[in-house]
N, C-alpha and C. Protein backbone atom coordinates (compact mmCIF):
# COMPACT_ATOMS: atom_id res chain seq x y z
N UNK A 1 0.84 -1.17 0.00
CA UNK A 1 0.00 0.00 0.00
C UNK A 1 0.89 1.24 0.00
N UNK A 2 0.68 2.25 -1.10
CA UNK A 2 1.71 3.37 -1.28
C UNK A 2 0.99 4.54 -0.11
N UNK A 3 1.49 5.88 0.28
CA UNK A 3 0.95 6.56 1.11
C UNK A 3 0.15 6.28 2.56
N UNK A 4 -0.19 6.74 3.28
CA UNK A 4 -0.64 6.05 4.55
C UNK A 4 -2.81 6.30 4.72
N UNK A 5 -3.02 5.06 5.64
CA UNK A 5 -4.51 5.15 5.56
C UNK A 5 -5.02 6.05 6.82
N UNK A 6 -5.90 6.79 6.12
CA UNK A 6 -6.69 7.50 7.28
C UNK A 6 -7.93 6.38 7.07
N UNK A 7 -7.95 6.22 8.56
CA UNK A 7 -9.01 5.40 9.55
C UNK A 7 -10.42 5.92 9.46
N UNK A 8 -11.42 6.57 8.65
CA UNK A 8 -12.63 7.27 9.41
C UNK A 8 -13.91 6.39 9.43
N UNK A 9 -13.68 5.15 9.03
CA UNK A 9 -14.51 3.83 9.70
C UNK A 9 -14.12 2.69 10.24
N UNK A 10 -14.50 2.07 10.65
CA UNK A 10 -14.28 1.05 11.93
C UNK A 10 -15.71 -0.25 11.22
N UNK A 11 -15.12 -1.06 10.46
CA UNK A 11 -16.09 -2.49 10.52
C UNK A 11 -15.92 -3.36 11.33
N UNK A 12 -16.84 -4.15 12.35
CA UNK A 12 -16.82 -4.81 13.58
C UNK A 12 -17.40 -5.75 13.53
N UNK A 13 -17.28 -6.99 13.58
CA UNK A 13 -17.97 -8.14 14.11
C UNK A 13 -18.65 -8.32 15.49
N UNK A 14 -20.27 -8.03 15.72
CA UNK A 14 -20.78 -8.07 16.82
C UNK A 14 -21.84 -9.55 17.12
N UNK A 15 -21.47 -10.14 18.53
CA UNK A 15 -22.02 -10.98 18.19
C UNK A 15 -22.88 -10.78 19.43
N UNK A 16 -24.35 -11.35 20.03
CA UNK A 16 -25.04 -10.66 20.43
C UNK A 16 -25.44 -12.21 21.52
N UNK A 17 -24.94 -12.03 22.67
CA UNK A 17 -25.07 -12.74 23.89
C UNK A 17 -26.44 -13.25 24.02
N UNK A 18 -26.14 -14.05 25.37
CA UNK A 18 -27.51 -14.87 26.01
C UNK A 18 -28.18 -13.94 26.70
N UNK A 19 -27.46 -13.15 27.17
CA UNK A 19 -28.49 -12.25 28.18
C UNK A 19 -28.46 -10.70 27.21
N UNK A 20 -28.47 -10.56 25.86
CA UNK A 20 -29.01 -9.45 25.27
C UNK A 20 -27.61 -8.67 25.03
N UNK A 21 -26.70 -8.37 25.65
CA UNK A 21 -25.76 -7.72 25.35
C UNK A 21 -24.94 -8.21 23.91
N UNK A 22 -24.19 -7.00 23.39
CA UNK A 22 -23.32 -7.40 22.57
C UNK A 22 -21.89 -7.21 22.88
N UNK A 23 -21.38 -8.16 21.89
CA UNK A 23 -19.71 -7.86 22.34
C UNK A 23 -19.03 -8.31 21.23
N UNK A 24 -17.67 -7.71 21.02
CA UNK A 24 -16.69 -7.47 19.97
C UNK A 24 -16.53 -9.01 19.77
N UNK A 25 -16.41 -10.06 18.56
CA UNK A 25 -15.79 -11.09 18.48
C UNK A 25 -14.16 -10.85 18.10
N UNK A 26 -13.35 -11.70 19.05
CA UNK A 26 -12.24 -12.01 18.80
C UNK A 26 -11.82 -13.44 18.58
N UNK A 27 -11.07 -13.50 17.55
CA UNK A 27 -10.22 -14.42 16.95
C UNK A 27 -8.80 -15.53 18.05
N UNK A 28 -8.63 -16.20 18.66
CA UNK A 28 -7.28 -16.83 19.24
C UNK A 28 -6.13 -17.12 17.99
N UNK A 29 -5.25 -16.79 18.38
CA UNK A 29 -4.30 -16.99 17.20
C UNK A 29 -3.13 -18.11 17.40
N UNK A 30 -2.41 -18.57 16.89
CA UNK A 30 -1.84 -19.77 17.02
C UNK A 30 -0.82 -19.31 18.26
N UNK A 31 -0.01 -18.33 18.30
CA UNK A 31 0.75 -18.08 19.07
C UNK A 31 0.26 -17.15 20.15
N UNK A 32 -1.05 -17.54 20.89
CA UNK A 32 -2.07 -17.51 22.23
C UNK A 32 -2.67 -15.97 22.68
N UNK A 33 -2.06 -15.58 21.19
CA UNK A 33 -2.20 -13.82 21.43
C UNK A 33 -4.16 -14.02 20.95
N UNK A 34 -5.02 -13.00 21.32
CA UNK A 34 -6.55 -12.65 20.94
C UNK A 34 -6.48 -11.76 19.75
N UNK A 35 -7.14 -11.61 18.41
CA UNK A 35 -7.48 -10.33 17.77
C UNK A 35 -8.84 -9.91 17.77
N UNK A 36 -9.22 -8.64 17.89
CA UNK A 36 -10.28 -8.54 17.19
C UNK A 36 -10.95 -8.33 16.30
N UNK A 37 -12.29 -9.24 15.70
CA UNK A 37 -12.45 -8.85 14.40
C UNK A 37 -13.02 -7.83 13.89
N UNK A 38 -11.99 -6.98 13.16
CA UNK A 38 -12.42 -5.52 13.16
C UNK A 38 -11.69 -4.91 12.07
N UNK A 39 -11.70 -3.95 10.72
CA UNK A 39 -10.96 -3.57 9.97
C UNK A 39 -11.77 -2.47 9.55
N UNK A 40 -10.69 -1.70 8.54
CA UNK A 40 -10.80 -0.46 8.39
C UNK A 40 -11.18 -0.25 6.79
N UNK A 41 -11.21 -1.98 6.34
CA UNK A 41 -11.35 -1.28 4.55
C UNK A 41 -12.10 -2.99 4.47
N UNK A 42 -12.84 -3.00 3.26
CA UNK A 42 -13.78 -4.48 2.90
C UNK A 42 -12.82 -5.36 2.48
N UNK A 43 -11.52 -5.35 2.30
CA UNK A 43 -10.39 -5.97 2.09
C UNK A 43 -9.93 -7.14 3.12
N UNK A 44 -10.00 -5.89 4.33
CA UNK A 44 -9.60 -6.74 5.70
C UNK A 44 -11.11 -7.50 6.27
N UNK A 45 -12.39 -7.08 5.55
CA UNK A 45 -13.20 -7.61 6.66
C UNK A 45 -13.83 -8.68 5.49
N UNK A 46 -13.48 -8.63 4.15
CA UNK A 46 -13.88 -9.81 3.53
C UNK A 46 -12.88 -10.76 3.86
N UNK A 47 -11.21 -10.73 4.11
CA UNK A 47 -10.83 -11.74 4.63
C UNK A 47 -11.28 -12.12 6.09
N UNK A 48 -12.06 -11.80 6.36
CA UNK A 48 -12.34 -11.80 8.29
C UNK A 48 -13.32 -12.99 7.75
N UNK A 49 -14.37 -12.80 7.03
CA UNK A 49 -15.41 -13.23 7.01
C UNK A 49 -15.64 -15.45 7.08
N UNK A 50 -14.55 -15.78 6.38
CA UNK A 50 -14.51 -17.24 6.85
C UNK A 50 -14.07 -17.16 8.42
N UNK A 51 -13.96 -16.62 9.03
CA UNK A 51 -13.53 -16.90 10.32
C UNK A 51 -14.88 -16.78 11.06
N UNK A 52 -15.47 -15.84 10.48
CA UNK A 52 -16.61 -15.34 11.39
C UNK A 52 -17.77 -16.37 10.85
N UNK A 53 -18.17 -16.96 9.89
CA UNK A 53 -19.07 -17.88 9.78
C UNK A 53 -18.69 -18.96 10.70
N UNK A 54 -17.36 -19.45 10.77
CA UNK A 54 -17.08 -20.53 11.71
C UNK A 54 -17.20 -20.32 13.16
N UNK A 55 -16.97 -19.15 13.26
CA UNK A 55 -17.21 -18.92 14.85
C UNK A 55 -18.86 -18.82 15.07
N UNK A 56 -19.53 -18.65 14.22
CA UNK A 56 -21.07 -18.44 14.33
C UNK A 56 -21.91 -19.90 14.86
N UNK A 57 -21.47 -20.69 13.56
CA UNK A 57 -21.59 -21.56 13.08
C UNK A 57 -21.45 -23.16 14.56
N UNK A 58 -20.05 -22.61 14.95
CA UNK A 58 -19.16 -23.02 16.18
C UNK A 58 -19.91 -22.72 17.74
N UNK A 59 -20.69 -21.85 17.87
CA UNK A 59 -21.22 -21.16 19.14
C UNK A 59 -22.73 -20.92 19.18
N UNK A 60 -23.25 -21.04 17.65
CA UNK A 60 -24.83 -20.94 17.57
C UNK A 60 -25.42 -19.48 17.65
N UNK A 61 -24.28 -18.59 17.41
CA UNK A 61 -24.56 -16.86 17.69
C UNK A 61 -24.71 -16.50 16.38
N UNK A 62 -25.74 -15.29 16.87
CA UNK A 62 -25.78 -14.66 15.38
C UNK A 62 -24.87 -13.23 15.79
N UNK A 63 -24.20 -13.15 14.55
CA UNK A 63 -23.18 -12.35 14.69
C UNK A 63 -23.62 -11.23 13.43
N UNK A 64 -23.33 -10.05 13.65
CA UNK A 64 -23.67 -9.05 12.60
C UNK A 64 -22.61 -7.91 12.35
N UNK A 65 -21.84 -7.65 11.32
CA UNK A 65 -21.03 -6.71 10.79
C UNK A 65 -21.54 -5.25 10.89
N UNK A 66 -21.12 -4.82 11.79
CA UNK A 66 -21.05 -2.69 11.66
C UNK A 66 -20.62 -2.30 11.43
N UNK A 67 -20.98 -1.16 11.01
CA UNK A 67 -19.79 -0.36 10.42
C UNK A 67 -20.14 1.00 11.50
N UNK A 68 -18.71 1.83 11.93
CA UNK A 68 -18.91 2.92 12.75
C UNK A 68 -18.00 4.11 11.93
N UNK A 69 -18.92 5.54 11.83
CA UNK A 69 -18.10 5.79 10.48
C UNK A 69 -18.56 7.43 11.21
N UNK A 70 -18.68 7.81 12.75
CA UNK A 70 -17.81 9.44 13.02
C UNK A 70 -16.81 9.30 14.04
N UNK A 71 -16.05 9.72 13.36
CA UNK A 71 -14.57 9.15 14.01
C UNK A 71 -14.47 11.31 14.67
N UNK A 72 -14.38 10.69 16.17
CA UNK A 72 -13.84 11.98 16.81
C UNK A 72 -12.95 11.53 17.77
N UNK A 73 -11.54 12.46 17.50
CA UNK A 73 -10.34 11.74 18.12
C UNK A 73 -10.41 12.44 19.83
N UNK A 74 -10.48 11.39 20.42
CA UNK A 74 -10.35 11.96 21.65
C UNK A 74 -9.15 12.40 22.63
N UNK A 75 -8.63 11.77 22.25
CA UNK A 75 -6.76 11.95 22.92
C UNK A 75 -5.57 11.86 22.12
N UNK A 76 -4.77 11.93 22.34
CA UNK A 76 -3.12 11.69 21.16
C UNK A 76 -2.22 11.46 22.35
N UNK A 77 -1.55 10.89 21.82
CA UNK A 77 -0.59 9.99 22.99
C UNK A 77 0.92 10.55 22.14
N UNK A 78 1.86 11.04 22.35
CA UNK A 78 3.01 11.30 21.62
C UNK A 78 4.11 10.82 22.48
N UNK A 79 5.29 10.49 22.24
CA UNK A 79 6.84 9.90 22.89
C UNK A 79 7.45 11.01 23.34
């Protein structure tokens, strides 16, 4: 990828609990680290998407893709 990406949406995998709440699905990765499934372009979240049928599929949840798209920066952290 030439030049750098500005972020101003957020696509999320939500999957929607027993007792009504929702929550971010994350991925386990071979080396015991968590991700979450979450990307910034249909690139990253069409590759997400075999993961997320299996985890559906795997747990009996229905899981639904958002998209969050007003990005207001709240803090900056600098070195």
């Amino acid at each position: 990828m030439r030049g750098q990406l500005r972020i101003d949406r957020l696509f999320a995998f939500i999957a929607l609990d027993e007792d009504g709440t929702e929550g971010l699905i994350g991925h386990y990765q071979p080396d015991g680290t968590w991700t979450p499934l979450v990307g910034a372009d249909m690139a990253r979240v069409d590759s997400l998407r075999p993961i997320v049928v299996d985890i559906a599929t795997q747990t009996d949840r229905r899981i639904t893709l958002a998209v969050f798209s007003n990005r207001d920066n709240v803090e900056t952290f600098e070195p």
